[in-house]
C-alpha atoms as a PDB file:
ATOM      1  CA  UNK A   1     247.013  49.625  82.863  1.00  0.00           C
ATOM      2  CA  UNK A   2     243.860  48.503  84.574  1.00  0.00           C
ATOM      3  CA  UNK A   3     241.977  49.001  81.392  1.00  0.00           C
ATOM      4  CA  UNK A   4     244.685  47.748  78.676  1.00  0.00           C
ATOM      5  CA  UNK A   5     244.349  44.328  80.897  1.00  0.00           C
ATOM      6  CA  UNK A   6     240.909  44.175  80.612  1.00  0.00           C
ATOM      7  CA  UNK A   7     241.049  44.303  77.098  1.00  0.00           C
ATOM      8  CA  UNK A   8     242.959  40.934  76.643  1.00  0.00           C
ATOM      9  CA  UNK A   9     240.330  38.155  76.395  1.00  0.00           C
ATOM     10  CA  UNK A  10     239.650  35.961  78.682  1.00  0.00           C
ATOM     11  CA  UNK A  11     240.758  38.318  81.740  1.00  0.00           C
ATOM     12  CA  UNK A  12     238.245  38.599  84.526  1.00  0.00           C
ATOM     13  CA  UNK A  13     239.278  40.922  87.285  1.00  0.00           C
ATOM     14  CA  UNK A  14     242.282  43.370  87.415  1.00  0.00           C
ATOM     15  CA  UNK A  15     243.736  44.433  90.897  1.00  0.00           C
ATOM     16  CA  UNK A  16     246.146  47.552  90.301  1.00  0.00           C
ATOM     17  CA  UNK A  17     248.865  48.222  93.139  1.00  0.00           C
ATOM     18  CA  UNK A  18     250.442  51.922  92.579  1.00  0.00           C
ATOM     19  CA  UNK A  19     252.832  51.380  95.246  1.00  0.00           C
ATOM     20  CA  UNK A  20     253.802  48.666  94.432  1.00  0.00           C
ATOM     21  CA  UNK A  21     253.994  48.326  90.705  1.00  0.00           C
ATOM     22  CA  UNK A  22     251.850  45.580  90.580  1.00  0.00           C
ATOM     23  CA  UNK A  23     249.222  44.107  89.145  1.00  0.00           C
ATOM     24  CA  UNK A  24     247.021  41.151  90.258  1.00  0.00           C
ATOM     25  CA  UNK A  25     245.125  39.251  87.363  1.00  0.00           C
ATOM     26  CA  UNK A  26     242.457  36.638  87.258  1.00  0.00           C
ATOM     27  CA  UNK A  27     242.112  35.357  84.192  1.00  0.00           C
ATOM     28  CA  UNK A  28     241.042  32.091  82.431  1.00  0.00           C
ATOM     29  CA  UNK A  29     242.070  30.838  78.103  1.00  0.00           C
ATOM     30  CA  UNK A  30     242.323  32.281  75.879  1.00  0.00           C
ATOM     31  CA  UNK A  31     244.239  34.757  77.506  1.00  0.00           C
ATOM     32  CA  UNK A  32     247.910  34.541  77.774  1.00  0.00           C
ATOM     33  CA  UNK A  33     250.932  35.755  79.942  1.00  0.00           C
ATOM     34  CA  UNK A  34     252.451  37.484  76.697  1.00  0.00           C
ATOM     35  CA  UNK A  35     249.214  38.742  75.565  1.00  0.00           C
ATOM     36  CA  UNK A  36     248.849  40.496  79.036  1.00  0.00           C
ATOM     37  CA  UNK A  37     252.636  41.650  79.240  1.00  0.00           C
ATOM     38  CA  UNK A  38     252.236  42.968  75.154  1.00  0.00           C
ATOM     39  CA  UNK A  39     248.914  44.602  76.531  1.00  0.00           C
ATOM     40  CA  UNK A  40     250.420  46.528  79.251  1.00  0.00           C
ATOM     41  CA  UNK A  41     253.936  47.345  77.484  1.00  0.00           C
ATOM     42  CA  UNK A  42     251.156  49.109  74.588  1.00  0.00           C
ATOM     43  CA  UNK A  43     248.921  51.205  77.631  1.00  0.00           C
ATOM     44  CA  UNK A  44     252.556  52.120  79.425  1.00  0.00           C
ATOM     45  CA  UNK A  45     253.647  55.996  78.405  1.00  0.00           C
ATOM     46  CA  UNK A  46     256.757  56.570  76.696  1.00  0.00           C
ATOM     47  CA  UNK A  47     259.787  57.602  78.998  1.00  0.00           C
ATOM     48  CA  UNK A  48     263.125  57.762  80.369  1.00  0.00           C
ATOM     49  CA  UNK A  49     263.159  54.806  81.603  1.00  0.00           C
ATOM     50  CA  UNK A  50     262.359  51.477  79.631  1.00  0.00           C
ATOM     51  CA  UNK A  51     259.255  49.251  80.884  1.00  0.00           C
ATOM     52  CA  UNK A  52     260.236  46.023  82.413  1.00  0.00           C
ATOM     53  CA  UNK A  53     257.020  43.534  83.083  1.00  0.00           C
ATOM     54  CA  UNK A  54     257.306  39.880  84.679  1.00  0.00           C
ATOM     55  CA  UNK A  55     254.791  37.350  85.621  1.00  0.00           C
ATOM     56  CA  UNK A  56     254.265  35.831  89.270  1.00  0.00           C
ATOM     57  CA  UNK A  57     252.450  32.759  89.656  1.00  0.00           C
ATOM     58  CA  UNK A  58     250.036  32.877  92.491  1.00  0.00           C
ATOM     59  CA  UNK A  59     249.082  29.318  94.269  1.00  0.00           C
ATOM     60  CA  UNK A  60     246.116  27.637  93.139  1.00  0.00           C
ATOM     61  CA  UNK A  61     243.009  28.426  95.853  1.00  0.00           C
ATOM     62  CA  UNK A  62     243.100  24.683  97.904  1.00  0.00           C
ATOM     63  CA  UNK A  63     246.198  23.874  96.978  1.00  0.00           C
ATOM     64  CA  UNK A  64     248.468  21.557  99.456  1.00  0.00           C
ATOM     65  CA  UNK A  65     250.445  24.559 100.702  1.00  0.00           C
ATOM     66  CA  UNK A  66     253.672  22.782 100.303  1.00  0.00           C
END
């Protein structure tokens, strides 16, 4: 997954969680949140089970906290 994200450009650094089924991605344009979710549903193996991505917004660094 780590790699497929990579791929998508204008991503900078890719932080994979195992445990928890996450990934953490710093990225500037061009890159999009369907480009990375379309990049990640390609890398994932075929299963059982279907592949189910969503997108968390982290706050901005310096950000008011409120």
């Amino acid at each position: 997954m780590r790699s497929a994200l990579l791929e998508v450009k204008g991503v900078t650094r890719v932080q994979v969680s195992l445990e928890t089924s996450e990934a953490i991605v710093t990225y500037d344009p061009p890159a999009t949140t369907q480009a990375m979710i379309s990049a990640v549903a390609a890398a994932a193996p075929v299963g059982p089970l279907p592949y189910k991505a969503t997108v968390k917004v982290a706050p901005q660094p310096g950000g008011s906290g409120r």
